[in-house]
N, C-alpha and C. Protein backbone atom coordinates (compact mmCIF):
# COMPACT_ATOMS: atom_id res chain seq x y z
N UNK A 1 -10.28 -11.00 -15.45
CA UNK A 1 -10.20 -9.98 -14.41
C UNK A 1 -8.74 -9.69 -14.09
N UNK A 2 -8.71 -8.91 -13.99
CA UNK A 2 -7.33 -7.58 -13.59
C UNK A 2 -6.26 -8.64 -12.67
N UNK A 3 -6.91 -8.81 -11.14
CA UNK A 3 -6.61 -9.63 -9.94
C UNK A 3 -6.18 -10.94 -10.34
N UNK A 4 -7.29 -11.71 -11.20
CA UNK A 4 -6.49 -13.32 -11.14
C UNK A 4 -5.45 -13.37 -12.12
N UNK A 5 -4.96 -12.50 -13.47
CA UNK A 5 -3.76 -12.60 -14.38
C UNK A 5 -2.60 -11.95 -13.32
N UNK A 6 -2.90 -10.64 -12.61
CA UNK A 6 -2.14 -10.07 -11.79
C UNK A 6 -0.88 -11.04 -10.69
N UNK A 7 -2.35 -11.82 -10.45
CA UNK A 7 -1.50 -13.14 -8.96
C UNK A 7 -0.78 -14.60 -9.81
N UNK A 8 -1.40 -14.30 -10.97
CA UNK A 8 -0.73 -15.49 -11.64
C UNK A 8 0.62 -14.59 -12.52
N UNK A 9 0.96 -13.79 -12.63
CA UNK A 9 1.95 -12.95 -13.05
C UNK A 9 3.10 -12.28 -12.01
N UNK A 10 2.56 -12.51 -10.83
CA UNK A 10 2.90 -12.13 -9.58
C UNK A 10 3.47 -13.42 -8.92
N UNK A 11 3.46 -14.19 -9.14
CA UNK A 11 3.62 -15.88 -9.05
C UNK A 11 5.27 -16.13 -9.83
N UNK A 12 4.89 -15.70 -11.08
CA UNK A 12 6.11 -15.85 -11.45
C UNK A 12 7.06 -14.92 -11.78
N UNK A 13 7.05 -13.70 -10.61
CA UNK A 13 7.77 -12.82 -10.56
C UNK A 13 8.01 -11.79 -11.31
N UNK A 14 6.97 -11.54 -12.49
CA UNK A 14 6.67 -10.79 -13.60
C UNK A 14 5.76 -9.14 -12.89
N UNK A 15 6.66 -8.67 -11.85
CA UNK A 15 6.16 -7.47 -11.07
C UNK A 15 5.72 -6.65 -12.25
N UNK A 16 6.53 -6.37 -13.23
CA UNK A 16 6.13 -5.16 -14.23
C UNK A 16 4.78 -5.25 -14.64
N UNK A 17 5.00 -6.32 -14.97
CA UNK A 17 3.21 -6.75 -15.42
C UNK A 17 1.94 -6.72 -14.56
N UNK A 18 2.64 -7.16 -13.73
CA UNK A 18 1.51 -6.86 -12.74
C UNK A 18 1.71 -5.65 -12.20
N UNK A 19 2.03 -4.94 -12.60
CA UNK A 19 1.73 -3.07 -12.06
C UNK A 19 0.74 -2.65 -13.46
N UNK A 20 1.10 -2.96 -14.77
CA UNK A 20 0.44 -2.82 -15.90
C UNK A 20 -1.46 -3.37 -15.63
N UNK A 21 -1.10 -4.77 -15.66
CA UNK A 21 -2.61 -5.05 -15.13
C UNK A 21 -3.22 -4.33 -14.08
N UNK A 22 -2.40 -3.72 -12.81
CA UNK A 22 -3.26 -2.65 -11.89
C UNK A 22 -3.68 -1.92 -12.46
N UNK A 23 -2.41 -0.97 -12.97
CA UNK A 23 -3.33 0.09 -13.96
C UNK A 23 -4.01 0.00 -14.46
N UNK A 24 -4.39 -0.77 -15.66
CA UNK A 24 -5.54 -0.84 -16.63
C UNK A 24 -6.74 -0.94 -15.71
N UNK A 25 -6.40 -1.77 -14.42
CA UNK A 25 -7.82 -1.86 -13.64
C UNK A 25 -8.08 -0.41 -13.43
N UNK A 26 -7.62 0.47 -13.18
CA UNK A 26 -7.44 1.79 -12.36
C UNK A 26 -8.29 2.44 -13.39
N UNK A 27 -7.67 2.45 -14.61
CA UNK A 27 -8.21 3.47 -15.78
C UNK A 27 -9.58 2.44 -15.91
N UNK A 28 -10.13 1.76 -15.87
CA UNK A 28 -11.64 1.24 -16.02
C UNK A 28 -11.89 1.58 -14.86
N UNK A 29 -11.72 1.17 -13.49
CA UNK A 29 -12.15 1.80 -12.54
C UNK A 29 -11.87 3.05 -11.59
N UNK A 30 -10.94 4.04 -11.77
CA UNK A 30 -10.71 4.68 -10.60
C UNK A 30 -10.95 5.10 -9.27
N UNK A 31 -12.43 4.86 -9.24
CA UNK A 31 -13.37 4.67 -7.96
C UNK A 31 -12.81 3.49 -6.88
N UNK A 32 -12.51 2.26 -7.60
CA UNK A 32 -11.90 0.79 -7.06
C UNK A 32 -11.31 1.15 -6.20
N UNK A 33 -11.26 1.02 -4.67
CA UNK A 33 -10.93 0.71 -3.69
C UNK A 33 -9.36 -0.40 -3.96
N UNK A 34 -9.67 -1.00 -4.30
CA UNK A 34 -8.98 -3.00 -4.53
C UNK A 34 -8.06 -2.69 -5.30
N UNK A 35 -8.62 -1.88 -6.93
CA UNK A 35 -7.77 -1.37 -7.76
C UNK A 35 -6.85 -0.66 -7.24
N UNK A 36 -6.71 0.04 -6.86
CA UNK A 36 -5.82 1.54 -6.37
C UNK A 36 -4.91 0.52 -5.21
N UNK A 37 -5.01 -0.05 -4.33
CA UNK A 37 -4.47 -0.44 -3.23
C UNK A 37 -3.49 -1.54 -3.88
N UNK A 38 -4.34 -2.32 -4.52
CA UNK A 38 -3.04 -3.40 -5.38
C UNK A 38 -2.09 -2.90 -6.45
N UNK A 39 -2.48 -1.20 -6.95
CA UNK A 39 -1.28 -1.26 -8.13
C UNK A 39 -0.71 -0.29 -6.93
N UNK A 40 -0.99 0.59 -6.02
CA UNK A 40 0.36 0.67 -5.01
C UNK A 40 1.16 -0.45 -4.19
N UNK A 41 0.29 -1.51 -4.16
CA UNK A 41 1.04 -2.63 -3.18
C UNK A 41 1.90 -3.37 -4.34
N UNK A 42 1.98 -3.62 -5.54
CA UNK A 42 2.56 -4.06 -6.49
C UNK A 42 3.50 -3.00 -6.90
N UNK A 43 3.70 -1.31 -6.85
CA UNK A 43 4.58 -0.73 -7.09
C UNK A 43 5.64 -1.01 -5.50
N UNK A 44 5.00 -0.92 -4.65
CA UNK A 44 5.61 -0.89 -3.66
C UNK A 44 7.10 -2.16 -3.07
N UNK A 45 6.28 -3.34 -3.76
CA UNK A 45 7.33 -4.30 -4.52
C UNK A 45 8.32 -3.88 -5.14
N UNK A 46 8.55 -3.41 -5.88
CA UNK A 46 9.13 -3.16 -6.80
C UNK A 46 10.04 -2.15 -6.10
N UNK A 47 10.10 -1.54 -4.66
CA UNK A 47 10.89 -0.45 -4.21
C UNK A 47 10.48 1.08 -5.17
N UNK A 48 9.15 0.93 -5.43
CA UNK A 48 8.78 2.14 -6.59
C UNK A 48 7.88 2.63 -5.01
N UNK A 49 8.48 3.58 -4.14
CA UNK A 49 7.78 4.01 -3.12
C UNK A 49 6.89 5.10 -3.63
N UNK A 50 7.75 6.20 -4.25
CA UNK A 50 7.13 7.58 -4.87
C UNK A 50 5.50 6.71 -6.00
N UNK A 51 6.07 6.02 -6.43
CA UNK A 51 4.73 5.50 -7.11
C UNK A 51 3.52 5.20 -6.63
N UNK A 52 4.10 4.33 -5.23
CA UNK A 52 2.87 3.61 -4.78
C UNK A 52 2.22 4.56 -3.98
N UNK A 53 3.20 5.45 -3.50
CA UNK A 53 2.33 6.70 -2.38
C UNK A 53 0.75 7.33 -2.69
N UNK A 54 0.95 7.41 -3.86
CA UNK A 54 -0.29 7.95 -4.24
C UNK A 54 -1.60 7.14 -4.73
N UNK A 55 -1.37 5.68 -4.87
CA UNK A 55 -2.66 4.94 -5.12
C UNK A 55 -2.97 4.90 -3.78
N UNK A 56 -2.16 4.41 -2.34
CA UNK A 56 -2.58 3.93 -1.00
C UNK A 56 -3.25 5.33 -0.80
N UNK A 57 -3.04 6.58 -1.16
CA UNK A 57 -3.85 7.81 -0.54
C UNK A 57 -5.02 7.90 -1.38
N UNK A 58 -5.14 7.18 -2.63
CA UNK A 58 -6.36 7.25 -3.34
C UNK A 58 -7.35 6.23 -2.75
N UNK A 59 -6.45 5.34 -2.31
CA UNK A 59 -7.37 3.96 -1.66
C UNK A 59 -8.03 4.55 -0.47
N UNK A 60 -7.22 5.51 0.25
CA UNK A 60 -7.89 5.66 1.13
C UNK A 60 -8.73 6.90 1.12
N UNK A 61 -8.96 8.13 0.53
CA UNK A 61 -9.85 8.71 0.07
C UNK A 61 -11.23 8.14 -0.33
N UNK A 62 -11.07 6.73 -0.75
CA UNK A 62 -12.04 5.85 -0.82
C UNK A 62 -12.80 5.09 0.33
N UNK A 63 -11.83 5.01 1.24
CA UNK A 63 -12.35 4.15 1.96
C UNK A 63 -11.23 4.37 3.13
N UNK A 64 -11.94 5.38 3.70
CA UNK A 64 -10.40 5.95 4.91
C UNK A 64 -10.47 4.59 6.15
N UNK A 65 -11.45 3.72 6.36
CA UNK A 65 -10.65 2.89 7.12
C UNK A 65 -10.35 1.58 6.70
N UNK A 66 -9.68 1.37 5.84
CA UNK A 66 -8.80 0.26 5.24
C UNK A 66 -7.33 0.53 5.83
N UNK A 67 -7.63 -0.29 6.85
CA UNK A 67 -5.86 -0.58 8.05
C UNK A 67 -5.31 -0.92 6.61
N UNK A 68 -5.45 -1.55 6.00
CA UNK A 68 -4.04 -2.16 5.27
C UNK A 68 -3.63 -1.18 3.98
N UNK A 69 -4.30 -0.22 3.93
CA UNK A 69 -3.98 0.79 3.02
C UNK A 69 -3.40 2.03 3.41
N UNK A 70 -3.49 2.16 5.12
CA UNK A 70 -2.89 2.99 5.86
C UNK A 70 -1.37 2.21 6.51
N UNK A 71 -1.39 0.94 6.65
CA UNK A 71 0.07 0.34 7.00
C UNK A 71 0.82 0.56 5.78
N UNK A 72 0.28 -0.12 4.69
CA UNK A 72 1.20 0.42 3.46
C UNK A 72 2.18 1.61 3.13
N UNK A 73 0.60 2.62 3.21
CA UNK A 73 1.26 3.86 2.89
C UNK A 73 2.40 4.72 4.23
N UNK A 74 2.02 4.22 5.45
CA UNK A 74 3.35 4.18 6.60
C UNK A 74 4.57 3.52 6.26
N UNK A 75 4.20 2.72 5.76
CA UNK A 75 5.42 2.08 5.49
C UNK A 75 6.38 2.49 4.09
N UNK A 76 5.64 2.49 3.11
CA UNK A 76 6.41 3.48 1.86
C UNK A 76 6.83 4.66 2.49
N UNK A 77 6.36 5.70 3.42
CA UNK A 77 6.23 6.36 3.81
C UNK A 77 7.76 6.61 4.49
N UNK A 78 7.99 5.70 5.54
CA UNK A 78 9.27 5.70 6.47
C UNK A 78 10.38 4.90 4.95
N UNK A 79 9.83 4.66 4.00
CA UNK A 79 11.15 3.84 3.43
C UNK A 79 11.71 5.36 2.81
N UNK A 80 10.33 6.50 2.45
CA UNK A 80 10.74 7.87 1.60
C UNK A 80 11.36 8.80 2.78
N UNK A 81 11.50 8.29 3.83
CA UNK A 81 12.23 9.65 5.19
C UNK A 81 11.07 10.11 5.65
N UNK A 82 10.22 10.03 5.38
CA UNK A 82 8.99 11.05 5.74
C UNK A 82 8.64 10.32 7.15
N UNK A 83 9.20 10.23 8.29
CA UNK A 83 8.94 9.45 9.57
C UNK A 83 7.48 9.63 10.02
N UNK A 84 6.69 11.14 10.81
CA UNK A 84 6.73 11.86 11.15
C UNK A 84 4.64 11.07 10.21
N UNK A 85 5.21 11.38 8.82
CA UNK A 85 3.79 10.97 8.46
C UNK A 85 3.02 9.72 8.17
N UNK A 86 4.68 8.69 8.43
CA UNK A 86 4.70 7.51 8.24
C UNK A 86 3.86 7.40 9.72
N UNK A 87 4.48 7.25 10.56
CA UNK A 87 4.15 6.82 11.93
C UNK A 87 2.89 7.52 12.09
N UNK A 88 2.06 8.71 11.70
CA UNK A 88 0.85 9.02 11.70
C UNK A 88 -0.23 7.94 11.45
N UNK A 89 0.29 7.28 10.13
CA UNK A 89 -0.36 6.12 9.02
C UNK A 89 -0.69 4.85 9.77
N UNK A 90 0.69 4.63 10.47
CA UNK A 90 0.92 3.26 11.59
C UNK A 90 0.11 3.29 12.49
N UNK A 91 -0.08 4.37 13.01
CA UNK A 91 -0.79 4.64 14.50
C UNK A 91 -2.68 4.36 13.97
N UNK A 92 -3.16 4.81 12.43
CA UNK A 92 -3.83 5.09 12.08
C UNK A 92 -4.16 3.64 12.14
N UNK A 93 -3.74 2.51 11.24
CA UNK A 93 -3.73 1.09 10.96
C UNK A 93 -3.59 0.60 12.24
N UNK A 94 -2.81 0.73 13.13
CA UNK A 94 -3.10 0.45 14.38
C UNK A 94 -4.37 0.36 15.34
N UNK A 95 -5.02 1.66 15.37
CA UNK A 95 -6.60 2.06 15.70
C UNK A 95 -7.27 1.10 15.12
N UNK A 96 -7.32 0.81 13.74
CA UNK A 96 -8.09 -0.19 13.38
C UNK A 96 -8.47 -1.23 13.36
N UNK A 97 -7.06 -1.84 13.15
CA UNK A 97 -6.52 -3.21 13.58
C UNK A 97 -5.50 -3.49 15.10
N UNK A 98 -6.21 -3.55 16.35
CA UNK A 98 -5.09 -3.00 17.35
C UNK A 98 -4.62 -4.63 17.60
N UNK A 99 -5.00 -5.51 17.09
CA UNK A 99 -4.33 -6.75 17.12
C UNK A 99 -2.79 -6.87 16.36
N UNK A 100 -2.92 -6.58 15.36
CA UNK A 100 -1.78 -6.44 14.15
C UNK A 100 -0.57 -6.02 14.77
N UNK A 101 0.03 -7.66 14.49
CA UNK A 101 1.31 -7.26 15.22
C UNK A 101 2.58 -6.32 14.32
N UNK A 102 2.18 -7.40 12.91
CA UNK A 102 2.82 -6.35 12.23
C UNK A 102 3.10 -4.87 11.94
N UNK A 103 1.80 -4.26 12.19
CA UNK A 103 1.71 -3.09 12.59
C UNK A 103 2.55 -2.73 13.72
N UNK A 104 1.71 -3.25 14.52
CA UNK A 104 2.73 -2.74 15.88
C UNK A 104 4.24 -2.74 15.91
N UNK A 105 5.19 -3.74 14.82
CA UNK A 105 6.39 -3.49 15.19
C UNK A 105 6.73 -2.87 14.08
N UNK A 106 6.13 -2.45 13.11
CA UNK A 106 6.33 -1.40 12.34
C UNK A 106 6.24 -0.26 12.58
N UNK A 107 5.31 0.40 13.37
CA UNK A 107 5.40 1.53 14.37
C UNK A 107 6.34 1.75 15.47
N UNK A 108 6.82 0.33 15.96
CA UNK A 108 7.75 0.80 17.25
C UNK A 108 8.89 0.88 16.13
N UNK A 109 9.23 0.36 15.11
CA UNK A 109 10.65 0.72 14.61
C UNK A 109 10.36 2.22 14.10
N UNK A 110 8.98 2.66 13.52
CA UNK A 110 9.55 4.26 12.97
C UNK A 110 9.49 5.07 14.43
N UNK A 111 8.74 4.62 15.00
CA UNK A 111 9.38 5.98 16.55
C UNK A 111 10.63 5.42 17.32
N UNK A 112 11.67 4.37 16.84
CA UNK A 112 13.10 4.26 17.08
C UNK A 112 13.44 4.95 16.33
N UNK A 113 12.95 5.62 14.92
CA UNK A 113 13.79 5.86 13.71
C UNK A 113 14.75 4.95 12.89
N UNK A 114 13.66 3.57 13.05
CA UNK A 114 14.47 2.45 12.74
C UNK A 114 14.30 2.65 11.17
């Protein structure tokens, strides 16, 4: 499976590879929820923001309330300038998860414009 070579490749710092193993999950599944969210959270590593933007919006087309696919994509989001839709995303993951602190100070830094 895609996930356990991924975390054992991810272990030893072999990011490329483990964006490769997302994909391949992606092209067998594209529907995958899990798929789509881990090869953006594994591009997103990598400072590949423009990359990952678009699996976290596929993840969530799938499954619009996955907080952690909406913090993500806030967060790639404010790293691309895009404040404005980032902090939309935050507020969104927020609603969901209103415990998440992480969230929460990820949102108060994009409405500092941190």
């Amino acid at each position: 499976m895609a996930s356990g070579m991924a975390i054992a490749l991810g272990k030893q710092g072999r990011l490329a590879e483990v964006c490769e193993e997302f994909a391949q999950a992606v092209r067998y599944q594209p529907e995958s929820v899990k798929a789509q969210y881990n090869w953006g959270f594994a591009l997103a590593k990598q400072t590949d923001f423009d990359g990952a933007i678009p699996h976290f919006r596929a993840a969530l087309r799938l499954n619009p309330e996955f907080a952690a696919a909406h913090y993500s994509l806030g967060v790639a989001l404010l790293q691309r300038g895009q404040r404005a839709d980032a902090i939309r995303e935050l507020q969104r993951a927020l609603e969901l998860e209103p415990t998440s602190h992480k969230t929460r100070s990820a949102l108060d830094a994009a409405r500092k414009g941190a």
